[in-house]
Protein backbone atom coordinates (compact mmCIF):
# COMPACT_ATOMS: atom_id res chain seq x y z
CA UNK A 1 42.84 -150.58 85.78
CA UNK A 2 39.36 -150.22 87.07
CA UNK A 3 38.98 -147.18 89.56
CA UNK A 4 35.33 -148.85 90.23
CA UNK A 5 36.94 -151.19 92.40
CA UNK A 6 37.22 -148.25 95.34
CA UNK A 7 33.85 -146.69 94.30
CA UNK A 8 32.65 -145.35 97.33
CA UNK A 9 30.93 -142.11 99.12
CA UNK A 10 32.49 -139.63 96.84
CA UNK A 11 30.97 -140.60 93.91
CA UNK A 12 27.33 -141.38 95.35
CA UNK A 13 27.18 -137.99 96.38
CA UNK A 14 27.65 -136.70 92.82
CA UNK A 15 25.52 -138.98 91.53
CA UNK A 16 22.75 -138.43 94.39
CA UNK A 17 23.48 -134.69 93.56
CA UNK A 18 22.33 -135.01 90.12
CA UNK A 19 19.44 -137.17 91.04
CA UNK A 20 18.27 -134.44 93.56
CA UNK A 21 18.46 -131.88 91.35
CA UNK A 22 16.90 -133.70 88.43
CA UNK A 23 18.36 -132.51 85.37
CA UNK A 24 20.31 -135.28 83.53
CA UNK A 25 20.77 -134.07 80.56
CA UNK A 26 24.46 -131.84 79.90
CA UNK A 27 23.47 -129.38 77.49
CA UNK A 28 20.58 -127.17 78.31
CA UNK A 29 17.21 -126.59 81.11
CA UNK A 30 19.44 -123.82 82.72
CA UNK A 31 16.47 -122.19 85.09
CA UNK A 32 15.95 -126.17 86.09
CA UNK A 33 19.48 -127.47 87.28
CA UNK A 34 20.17 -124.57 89.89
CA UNK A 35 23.62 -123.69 88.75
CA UNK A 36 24.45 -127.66 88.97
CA UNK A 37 27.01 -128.65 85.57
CA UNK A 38 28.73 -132.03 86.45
CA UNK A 39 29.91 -132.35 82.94
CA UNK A 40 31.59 -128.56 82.82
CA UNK A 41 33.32 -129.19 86.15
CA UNK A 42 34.60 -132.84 85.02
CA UNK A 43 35.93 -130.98 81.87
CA UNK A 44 37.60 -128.21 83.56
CA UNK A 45 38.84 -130.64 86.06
CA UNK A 46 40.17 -132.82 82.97
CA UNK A 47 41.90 -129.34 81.85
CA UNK A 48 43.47 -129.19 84.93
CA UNK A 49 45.19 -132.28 85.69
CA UNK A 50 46.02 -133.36 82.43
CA UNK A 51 47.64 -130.03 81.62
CA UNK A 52 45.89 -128.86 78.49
CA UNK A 53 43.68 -125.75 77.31
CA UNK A 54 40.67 -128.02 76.10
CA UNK A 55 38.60 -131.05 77.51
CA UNK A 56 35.42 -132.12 75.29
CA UNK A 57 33.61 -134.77 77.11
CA UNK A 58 31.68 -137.77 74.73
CA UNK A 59 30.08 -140.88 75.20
CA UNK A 60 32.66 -143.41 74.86
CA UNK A 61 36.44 -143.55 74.46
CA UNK A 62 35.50 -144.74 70.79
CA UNK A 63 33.76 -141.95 70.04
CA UNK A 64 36.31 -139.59 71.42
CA UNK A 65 38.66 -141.07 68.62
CA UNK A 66 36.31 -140.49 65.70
CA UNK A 67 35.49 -137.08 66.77
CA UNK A 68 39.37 -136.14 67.21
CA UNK A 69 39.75 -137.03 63.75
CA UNK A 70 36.77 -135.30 62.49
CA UNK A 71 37.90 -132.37 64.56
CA UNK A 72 41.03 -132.43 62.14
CA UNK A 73 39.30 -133.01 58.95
CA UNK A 74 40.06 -136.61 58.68
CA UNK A 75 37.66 -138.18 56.07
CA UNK A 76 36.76 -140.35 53.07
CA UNK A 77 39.82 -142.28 51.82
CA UNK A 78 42.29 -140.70 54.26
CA UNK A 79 45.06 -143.17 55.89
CA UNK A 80 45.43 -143.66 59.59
CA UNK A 81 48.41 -145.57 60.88
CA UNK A 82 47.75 -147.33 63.78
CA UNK A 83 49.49 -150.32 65.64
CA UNK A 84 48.92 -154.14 65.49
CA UNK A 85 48.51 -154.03 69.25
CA UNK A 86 45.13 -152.09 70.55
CA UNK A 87 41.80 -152.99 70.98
CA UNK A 88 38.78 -153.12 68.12
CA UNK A 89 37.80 -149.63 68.89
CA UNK A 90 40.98 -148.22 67.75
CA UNK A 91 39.64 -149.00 63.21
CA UNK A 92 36.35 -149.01 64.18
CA UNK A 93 36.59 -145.23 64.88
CA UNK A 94 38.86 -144.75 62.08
CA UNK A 95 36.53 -146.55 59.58
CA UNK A 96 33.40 -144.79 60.90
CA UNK A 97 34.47 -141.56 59.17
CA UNK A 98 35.12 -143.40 55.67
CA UNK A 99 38.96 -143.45 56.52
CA UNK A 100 41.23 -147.04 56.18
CA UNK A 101 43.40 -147.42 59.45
CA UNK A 102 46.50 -148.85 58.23
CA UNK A 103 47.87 -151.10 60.91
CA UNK A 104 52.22 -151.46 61.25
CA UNK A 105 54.20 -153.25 63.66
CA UNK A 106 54.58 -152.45 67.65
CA UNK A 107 58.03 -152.97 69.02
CA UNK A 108 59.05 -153.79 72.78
CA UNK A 109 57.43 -150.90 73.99
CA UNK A 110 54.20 -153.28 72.94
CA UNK A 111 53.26 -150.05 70.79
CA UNK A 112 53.85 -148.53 67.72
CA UNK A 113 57.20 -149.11 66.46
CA UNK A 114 58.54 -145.42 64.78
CA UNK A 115 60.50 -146.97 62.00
CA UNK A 116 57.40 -148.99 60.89
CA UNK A 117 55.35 -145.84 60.97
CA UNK A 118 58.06 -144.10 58.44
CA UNK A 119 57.48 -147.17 55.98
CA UNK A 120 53.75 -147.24 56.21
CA UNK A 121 53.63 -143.19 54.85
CA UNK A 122 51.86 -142.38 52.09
CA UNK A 123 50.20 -139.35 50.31
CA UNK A 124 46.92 -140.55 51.51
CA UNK A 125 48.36 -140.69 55.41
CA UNK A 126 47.06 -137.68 57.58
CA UNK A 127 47.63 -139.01 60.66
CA UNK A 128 49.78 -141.63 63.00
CA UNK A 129 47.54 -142.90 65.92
CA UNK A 130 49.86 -144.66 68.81
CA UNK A 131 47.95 -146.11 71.62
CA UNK A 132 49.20 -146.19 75.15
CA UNK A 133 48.54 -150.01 75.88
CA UNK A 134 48.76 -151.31 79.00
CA UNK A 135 49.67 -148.26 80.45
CA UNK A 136 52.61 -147.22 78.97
CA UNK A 137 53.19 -145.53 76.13
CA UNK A 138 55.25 -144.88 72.80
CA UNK A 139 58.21 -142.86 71.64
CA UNK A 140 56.48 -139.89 71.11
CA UNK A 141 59.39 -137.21 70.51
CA UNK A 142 60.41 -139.87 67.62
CA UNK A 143 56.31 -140.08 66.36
CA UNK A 144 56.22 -136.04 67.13
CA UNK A 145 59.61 -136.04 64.80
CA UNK A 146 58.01 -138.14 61.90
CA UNK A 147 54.75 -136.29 62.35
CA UNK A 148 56.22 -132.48 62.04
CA UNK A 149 58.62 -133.92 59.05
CA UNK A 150 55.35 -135.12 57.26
CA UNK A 151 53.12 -132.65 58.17
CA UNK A 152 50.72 -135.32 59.34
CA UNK A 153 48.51 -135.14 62.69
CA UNK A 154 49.63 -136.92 66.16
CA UNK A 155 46.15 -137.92 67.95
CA UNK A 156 47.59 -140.03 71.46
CA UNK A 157 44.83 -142.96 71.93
CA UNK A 158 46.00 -143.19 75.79
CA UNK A 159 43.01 -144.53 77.00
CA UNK A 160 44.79 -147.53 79.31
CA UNK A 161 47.74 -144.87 80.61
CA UNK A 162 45.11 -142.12 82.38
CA UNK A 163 48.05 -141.04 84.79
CA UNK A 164 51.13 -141.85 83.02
CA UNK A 165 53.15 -139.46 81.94
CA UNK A 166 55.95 -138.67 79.49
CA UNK A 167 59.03 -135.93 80.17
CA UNK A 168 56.48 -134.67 82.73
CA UNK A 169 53.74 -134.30 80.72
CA UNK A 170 50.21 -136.26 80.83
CA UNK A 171 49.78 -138.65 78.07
CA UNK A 172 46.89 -137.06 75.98
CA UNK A 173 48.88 -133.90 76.26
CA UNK A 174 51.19 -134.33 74.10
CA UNK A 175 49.73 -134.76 70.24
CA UNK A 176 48.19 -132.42 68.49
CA UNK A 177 44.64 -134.33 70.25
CA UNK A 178 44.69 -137.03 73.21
CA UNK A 179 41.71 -139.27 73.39
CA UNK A 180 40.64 -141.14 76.65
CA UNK A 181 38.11 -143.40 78.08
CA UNK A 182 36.13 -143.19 81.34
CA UNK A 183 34.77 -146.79 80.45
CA UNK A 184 33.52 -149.06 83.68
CA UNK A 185 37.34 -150.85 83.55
CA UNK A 186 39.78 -147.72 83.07
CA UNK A 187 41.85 -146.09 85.67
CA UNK A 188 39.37 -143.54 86.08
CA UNK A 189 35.39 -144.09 85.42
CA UNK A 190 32.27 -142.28 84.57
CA UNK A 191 30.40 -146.01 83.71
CA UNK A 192 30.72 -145.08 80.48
CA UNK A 193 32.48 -141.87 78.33
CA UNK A 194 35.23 -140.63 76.59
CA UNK A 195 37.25 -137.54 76.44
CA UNK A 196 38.68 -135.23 73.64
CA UNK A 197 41.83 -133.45 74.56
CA UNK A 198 43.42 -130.61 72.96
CA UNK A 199 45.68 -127.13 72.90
CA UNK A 200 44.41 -126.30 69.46
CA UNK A 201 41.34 -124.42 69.64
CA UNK A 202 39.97 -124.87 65.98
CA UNK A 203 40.04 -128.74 66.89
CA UNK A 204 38.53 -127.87 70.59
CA UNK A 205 35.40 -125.85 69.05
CA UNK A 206 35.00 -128.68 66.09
CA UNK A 207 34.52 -131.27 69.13
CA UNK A 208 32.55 -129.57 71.06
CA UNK A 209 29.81 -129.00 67.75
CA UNK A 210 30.55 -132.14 66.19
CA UNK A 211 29.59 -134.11 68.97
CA UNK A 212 26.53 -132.45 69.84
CA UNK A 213 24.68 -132.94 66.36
CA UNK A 214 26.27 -129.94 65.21
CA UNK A 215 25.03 -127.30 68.08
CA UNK A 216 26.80 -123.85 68.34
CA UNK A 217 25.90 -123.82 72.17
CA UNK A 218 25.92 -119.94 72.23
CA UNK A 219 23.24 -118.58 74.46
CA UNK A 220 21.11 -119.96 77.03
CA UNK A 221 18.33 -121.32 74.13
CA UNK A 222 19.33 -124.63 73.15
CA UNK A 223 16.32 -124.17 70.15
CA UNK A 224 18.00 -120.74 69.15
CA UNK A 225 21.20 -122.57 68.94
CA UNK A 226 22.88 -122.37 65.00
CA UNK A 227 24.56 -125.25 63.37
CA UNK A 228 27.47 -124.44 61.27
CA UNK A 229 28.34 -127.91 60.40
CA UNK A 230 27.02 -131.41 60.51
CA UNK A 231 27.46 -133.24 63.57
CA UNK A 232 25.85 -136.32 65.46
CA UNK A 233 25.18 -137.41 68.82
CA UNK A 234 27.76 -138.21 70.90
CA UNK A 235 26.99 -136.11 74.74
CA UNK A 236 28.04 -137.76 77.74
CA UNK A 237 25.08 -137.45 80.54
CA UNK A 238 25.32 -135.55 83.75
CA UNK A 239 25.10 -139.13 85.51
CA UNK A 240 28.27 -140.13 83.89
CA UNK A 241 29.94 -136.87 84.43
CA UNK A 242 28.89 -136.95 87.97
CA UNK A 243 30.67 -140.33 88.37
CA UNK A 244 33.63 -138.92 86.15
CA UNK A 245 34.16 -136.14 88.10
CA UNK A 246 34.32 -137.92 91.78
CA UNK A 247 37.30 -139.91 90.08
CA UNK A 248 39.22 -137.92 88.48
CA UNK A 249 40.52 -136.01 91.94
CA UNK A 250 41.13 -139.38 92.95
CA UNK A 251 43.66 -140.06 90.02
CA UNK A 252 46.53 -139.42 91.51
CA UNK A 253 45.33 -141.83 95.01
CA UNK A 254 44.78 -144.65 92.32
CA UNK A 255 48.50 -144.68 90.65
CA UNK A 256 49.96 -144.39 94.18
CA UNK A 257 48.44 -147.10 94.61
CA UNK A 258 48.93 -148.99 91.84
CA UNK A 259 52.65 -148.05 91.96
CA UNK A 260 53.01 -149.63 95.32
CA UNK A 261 51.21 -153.06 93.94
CA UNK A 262 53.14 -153.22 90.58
CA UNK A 263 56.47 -152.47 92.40
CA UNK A 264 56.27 -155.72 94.84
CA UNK A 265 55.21 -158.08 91.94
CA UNK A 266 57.72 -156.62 89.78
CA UNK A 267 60.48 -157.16 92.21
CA UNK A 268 58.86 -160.51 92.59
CA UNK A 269 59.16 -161.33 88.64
CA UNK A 270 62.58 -159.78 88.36
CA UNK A 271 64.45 -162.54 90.55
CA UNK A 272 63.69 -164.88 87.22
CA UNK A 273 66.30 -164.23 84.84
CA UNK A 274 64.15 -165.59 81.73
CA UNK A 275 61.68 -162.54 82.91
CA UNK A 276 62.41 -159.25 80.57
CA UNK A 277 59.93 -156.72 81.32
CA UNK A 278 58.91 -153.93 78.40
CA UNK A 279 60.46 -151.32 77.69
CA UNK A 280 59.71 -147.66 78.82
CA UNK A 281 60.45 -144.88 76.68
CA UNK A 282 63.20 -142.72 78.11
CA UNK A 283 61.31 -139.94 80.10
CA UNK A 284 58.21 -141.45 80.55
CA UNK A 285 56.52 -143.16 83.92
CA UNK A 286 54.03 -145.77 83.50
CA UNK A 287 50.80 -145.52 85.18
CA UNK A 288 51.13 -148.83 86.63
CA UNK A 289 48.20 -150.45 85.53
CA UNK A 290 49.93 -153.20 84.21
CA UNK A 291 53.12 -155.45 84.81
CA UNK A 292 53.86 -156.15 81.10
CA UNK A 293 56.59 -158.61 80.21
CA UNK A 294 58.33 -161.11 78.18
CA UNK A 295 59.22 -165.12 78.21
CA UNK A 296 61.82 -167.01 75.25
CA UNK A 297 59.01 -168.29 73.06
CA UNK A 298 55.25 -169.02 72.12
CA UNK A 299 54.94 -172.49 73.57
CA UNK A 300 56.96 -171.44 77.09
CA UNK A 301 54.35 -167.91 77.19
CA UNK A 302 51.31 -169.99 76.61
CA UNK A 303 52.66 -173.04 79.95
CA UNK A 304 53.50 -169.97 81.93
CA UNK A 305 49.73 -168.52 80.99
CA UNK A 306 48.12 -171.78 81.83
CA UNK A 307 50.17 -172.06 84.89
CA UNK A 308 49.05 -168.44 85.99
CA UNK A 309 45.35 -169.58 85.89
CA UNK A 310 45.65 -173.30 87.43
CA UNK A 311 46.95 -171.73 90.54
CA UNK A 312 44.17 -168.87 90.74
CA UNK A 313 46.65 -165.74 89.31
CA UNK A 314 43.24 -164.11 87.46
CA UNK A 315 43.92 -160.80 84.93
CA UNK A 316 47.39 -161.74 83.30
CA UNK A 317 46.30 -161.89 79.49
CA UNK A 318 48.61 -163.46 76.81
CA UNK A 319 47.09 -161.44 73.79
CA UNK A 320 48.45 -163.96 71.81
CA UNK A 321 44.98 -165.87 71.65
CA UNK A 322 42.54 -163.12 72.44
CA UNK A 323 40.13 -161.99 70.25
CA UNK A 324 39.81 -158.63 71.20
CA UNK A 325 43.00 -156.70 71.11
CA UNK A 326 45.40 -158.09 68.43
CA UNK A 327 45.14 -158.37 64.79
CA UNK A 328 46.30 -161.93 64.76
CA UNK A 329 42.19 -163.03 65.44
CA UNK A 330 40.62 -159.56 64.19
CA UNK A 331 38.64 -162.01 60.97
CA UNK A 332 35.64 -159.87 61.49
CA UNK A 333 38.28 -156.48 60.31
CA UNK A 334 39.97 -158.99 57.72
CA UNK A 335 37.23 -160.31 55.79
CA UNK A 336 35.11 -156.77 56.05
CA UNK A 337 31.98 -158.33 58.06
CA UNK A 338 29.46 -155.52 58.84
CA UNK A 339 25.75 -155.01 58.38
CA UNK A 340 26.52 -151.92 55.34
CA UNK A 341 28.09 -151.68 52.44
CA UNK A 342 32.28 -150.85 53.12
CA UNK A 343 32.85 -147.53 50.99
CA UNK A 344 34.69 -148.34 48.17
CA UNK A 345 37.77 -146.07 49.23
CA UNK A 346 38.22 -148.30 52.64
CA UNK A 347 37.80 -151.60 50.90
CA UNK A 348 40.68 -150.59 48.09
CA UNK A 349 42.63 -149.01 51.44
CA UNK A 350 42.32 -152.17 53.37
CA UNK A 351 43.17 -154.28 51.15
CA UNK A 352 46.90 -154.87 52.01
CA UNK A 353 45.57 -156.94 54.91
CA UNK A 354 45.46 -159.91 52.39
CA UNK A 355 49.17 -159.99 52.02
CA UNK A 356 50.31 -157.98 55.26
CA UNK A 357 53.33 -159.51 57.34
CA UNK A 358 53.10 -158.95 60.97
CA UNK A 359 55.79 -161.40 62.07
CA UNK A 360 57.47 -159.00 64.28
CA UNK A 361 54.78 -158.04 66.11
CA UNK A 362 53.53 -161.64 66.22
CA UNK A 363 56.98 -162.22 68.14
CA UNK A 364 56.28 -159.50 70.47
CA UNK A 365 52.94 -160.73 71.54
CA UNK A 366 53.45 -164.06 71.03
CA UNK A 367 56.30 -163.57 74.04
CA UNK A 368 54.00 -161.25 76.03
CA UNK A 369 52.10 -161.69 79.06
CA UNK A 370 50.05 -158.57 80.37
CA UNK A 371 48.93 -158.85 84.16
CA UNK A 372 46.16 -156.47 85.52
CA UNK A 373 47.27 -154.43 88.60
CA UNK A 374 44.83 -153.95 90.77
CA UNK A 375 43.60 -151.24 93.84
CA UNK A 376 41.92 -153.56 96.21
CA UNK A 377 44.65 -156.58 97.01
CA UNK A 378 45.73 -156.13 100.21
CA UNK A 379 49.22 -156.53 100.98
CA UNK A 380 49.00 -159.64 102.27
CA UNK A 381 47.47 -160.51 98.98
CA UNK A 382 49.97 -158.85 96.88
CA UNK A 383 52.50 -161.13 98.31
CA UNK A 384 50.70 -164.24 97.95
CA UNK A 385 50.04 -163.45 94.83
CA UNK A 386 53.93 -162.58 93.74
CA UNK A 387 54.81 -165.68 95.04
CA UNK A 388 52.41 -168.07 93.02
CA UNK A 389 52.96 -165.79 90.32
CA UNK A 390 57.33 -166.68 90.36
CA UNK A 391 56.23 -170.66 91.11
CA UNK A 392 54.08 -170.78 88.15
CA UNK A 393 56.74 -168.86 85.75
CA UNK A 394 59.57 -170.34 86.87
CA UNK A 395 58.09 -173.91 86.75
CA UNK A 396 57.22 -173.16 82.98
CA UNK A 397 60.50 -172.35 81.84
């Protein structure tokens, strides 16, 4: 995914722009920056190409998921459904605000499976969560359906799809808020940050306070400033912006790009019969940042990811075994480890972990292997590396 791989003269200037002008800082020292406001342009920018009314810019793509769902009231005891399939970040932000993520079963799409969501319901459940993974997405006219049925909120976690889009519309778009990340190893990069997107401008103005330790920001006096709620510190610096914005007018370059890698290792992969790739939902174009697919079994996924590696194919990840992005080795979420005391409304929430079945998605990801696309191969490396790529597969089958 990583758009640092072509970081180049575009995004030293903004940088070196900030630097010269010496303000670092997003919120404030008007008279100082000169009319300079990285962070403003990256969020109008945002606005712009991802085709909705409001942008709020934060720290981290984990942060932008706690403050969407403090932007919508979510709280103490309130459910979140969210899929098997994600990375840690996904219930850490949930459980930050005091709320118990409920995980349910991902189908072929490698996200959230909509008949699983209807089960998981409950009259604690405020919101479903699907996350993009791998740069596709989920069925979100069927989520959209279950959500408007249940009066529950749709926040998109699309944070691996940045440029994918669904019946023409920008993931993040689409929900009643989109979360993304501008970490150093998504499609787009500030170093580090996360965004808040939204049409609804109650949620907009909550995001824009909440994560700013509760500021009003009206005026040019950031001491005269009111605060009509609570809030904490989550700004993203004019650094990061600076770096964000440089990138995000080269989305569209990046995809192309990735398109045109993706497409020659797919065809590569699709001469194998055993090969199924994911599924796409109907209306919706991947961002390319991954070539996602399936093998027959567990033990013929895990030769064909061993094979990958002996013969130098780097970036194809079986999450089967990885620690990071599927419940299957998540202990740490299992077994409650943290330096605080759990409230007592997520322990009694999470405590259907103890008896949960996720064999379905175990099959799913058990079957799966997920290989990185990325913007620097050249195409004589792209070839090479589709042809290692169908020797090692095909000799694991």
């Amino acid at each position: 995914m990583p758009g640092f791989e072509l970081f180049g003269d575009k995004e030293r200037k903004e940088v070196n722009d900030v630097l010269e002008n010496g303000v670092l800082m997003r919120y404030g020292f008007d008279a100082m920056r000169n009319g300079h406001w990285k962070a403003k342009e990256l969020e109008q920018a945002l606005q712009d190409k991802l085709q909705v009314q409001h942008a709020q810019l934060v720290s981290s793509g984990t942060a932008a998921v706690s403050i969407a769902m403090a932007a919508a009231g979510i709280g103490a005891g309130d459910e979140v459904i969210m899929p098997t399939f994600t990375f840690v970040a996904s219930f850490e932000a949930i459980m930050m605000l005091g709320a118990v993520p409920v995980l349910v079963d991902i189908d072929d799409t490698l996200t959230l499976n909509p008949e699983a969501v209807k089960k998981a319901i409950t009259p604690n459940t405020k919101a479903v969560m699907p996350v993009h993974m791998c740069g596709s997405m989920a069925n979100l006219d069927a989520l959209k359906n279950i959500c408007e049925n249940n009066n529950l909120i749709l926040i998109e976690d699309s944070s691996q799809a940045t440029g994918a889009t669904y019946k023409g519309k920008p993931l993040g778009s689409i929900g009643d808020l989109g979360c993304l990340s501008l970490d150093f190893v998504k499609i787009i990069t500030a170093g580090e940050g996360g965004v808040v997107l939204t049409n609804n401008p109650k949620y907009a103005l909550h995001a824009d306070h909440f994560s700013d330790h509760g500021h009003d920001h009206k005026g040019n006096d950031r001491g005269a400033e009111t605060h009509p709620f609570l809030g904490y510190n989550f700004r993203i610096s004019e650094l990061h912006a600076a770096v964000g914005l440089a990138q995000i007018n080269r989305l569209d370059e990046f995809v192309a790009i990735q398109k045109k890698n993706y497409t020659i290792l797919r065809d590569a992969l699709a001469q194998i019969p055993e090969v199924v790739f994911r599924t796409v939902p109907e209306g919706g174009e991947e961002s390319y940042s991954f070539l996602s697919f399936f093998l027959a079994d567990l033990e013929t996924t895990r030769k064909a990811s061993a094979a990958l590696k002996e013969n130098g194919i780097d970036a194809c990840f079986h999450y089967y075994d990885n620690q990071w992005h599927y419940i299957r080795k998540w202990q740490h979420l299992k077994d409650l480890k943290t330096l605080y005391p759990i409230p007592a409304e997520v322990k009694k929430g999470l405590k259907y972990l103890e008896t949960a079945d996720y064999s379905k998605s175990d099959d799913f990801i058990a079957r799966n292997i997920s290989c990185l696309i990325k913007l620097s191969w050249t195409e004589e490396e792209i070839k090479l590396r589709a042809e290692k790529m169908v020797a090692a597969i095909r000799a694991s089958i």
